[in-house]
Protein backbone atom coordinates (compact mmCIF):
# COMPACT_ATOMS: atom_id res chain seq x y z
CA UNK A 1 26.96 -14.44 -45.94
CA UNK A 2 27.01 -10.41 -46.14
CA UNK A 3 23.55 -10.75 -47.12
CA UNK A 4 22.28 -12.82 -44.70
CA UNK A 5 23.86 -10.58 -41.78
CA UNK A 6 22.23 -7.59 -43.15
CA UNK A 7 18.96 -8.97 -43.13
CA UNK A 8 19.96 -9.92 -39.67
CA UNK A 9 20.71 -6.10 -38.79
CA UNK A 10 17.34 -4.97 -40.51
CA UNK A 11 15.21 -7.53 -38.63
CA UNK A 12 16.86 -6.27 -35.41
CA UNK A 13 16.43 -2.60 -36.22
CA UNK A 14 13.04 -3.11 -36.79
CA UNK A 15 12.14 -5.26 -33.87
CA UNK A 16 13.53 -2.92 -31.44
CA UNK A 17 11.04 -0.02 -31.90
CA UNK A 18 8.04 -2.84 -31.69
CA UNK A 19 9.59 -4.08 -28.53
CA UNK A 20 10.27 -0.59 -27.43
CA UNK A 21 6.16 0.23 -28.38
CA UNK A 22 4.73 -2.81 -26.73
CA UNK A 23 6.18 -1.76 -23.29
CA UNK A 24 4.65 1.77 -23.39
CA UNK A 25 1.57 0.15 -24.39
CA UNK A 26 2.08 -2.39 -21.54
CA UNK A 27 2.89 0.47 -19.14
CA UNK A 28 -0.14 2.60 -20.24
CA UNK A 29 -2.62 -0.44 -19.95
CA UNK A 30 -1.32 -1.08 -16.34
CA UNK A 31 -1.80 2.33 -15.83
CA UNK A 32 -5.36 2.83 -16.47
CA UNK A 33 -6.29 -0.53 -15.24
CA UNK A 34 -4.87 0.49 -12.22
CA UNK A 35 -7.19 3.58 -11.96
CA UNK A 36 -10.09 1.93 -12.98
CA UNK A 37 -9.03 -1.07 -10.06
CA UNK A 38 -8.76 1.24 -7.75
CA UNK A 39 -11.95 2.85 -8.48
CA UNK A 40 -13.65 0.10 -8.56
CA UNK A 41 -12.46 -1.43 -4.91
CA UNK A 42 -12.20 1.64 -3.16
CA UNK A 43 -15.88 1.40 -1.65
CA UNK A 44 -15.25 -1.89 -0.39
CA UNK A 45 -11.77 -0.64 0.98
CA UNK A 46 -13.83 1.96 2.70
CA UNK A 47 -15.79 -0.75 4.14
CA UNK A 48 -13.49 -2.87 4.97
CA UNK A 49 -11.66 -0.50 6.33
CA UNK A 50 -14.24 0.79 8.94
CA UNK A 51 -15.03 -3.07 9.57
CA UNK A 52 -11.38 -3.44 10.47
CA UNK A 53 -10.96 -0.59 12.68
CA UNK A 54 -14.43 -1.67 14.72
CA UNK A 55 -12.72 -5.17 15.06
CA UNK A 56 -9.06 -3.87 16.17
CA UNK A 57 -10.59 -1.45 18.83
CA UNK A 58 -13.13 -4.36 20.48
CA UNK A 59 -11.66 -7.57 19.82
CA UNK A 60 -7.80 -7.20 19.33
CA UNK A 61 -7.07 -4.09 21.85
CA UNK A 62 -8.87 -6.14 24.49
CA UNK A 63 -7.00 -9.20 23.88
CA UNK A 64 -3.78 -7.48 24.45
CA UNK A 65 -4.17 -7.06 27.83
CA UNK A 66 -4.01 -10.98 28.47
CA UNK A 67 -0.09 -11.89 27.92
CA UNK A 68 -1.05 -15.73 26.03
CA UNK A 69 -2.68 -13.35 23.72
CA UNK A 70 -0.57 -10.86 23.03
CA UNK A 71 0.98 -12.45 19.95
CA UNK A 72 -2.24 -13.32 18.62
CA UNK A 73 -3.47 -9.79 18.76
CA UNK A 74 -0.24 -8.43 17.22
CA UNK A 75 -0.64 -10.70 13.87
CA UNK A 76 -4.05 -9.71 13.54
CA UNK A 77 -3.07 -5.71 13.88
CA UNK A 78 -0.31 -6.86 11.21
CA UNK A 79 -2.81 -8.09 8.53
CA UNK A 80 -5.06 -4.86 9.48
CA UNK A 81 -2.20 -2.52 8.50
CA UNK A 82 -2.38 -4.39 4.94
CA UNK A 83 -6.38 -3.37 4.64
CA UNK A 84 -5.61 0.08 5.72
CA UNK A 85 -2.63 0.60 3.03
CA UNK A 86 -4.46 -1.19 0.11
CA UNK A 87 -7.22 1.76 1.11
CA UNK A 88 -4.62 4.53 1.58
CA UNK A 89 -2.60 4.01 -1.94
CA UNK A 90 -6.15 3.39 -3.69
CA UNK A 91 -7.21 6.98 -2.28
CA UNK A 92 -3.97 8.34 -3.02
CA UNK A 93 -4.07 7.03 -6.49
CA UNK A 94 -7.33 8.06 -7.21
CA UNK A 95 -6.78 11.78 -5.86
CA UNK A 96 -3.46 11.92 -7.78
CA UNK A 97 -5.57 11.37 -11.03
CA UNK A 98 -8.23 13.61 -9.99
CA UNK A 99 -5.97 16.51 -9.09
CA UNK A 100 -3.09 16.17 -11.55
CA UNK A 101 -4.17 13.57 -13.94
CA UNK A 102 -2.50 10.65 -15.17
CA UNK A 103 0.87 12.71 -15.05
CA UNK A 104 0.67 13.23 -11.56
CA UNK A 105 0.00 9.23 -11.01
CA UNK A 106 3.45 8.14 -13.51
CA UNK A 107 5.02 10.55 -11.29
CA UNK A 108 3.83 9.14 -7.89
CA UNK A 109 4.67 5.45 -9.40
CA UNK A 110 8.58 6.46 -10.51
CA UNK A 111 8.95 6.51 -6.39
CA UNK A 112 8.28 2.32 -6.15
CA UNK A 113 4.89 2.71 -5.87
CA UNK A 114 4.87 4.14 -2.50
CA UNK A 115 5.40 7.59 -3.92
CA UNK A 116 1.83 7.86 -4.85
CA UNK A 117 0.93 8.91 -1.22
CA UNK A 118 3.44 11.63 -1.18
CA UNK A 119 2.34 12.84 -4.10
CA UNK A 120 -1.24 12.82 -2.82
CA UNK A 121 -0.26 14.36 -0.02
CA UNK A 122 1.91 17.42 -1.69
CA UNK A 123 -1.30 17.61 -4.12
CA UNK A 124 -3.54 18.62 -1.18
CA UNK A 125 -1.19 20.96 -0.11
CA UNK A 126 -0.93 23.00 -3.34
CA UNK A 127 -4.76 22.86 -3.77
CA UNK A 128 -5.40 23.47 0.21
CA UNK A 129 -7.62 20.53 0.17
CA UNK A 130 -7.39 19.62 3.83
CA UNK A 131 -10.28 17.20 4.63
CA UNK A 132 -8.30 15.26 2.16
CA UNK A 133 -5.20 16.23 3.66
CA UNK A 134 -6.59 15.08 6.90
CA UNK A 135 -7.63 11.77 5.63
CA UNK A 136 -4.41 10.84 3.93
CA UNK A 137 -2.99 11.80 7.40
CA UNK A 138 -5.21 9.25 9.37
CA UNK A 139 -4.63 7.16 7.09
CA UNK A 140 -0.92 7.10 6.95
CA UNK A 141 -1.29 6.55 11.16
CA UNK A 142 -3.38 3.59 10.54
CA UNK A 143 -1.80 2.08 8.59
CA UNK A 144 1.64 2.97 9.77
CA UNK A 145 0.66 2.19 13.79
CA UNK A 146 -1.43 -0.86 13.31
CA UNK A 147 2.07 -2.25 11.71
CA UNK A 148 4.16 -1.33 14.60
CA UNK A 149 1.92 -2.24 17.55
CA UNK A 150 1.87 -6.02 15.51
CA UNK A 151 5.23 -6.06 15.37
CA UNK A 152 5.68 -4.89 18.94
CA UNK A 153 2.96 -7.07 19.90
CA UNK A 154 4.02 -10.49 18.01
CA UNK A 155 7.54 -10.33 19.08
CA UNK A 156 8.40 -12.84 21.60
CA UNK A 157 7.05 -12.30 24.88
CA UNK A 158 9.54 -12.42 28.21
CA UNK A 159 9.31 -15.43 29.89
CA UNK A 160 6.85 -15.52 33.14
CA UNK A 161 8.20 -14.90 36.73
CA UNK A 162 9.04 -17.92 38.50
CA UNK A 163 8.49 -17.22 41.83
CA UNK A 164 10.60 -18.45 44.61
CA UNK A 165 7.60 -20.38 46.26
CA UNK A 166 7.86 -22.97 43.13
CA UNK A 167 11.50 -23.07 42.55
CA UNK A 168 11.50 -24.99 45.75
């Protein structure tokens, strides 16, 4: 019996480092298969991107000025906002690694994820990169503003007037 819970002791002394070495390998896979993701879609993001802000400023700004439409313009600003963010933390992510390295990036990801564009953005502050600056800035807007107009937009409408002609 002494035996056998030794050997139990041993096995779990020596599983725990594996387990322990299998997340950081885990962690560092997801880590540069995020980089090379991002590097990989962020030309189409771009694209996308542009393609979305074309179609929010000619098709969804006009509808918003007819009230039936309203809602339907607000969802559609809502999904935009999620094409401008993918682009803005794929930028941020791969500016992070070009600035700072993968350092910089584990950093930005400790803040849920989101901290990559703060990061980003403190990055092109230290290295007074401020095109980049600028675009991270526009970015955040976009993304940011497209949200809230949806939201404003999509959120139930007040009832029409009823006018006293047809109440009677």
């Amino acid at each position: 019996m002494a035996d056998e819970s030794r050997l139990k002791k041993a096995g779990m002394f020596a599983v725990g480092p594996l387990i322990f070495v299998g997340f950081i390998a885990l962690a560092v896979v997801l880590l540069v298969g995020m980089i090379w993701a991002s590097a990989k879609a962020l030309p189409y993001l771009v694209t996308a991107s542009e393609i979305a802000i074309v179609v929010c400023v000619f098709v969804f700004l006009p509808l918003c000025i007819f009230r039936k439409t309203r809602p339907w313009a607000g969802v559609a600003f809502y999904y935009a906002s999620y094409v401008f963010g993918t682009m803005l933390f794929a930028y941020s992510c791969l500016f992070v690694v070009d600035v700072w390295g993968a350092a910089g990036l584990v950093i930005g990801l400790m803040f849920a994820g989101v901290g990559v564009v703060p990061v980003a953005l403190l990055a092109a502050v230290l290295h007074a990169n401020w095109s980049v600056l600028a675009e991270l800035a526009i970015d955040i807007v976009l993304t940011f503003g497209t949200r809230a107009l949806g939201l404003y937009l999509s959120r139930a409408t007040e009832p029409e007037p009823v006018w006293e002609d047809e109440v009677a």
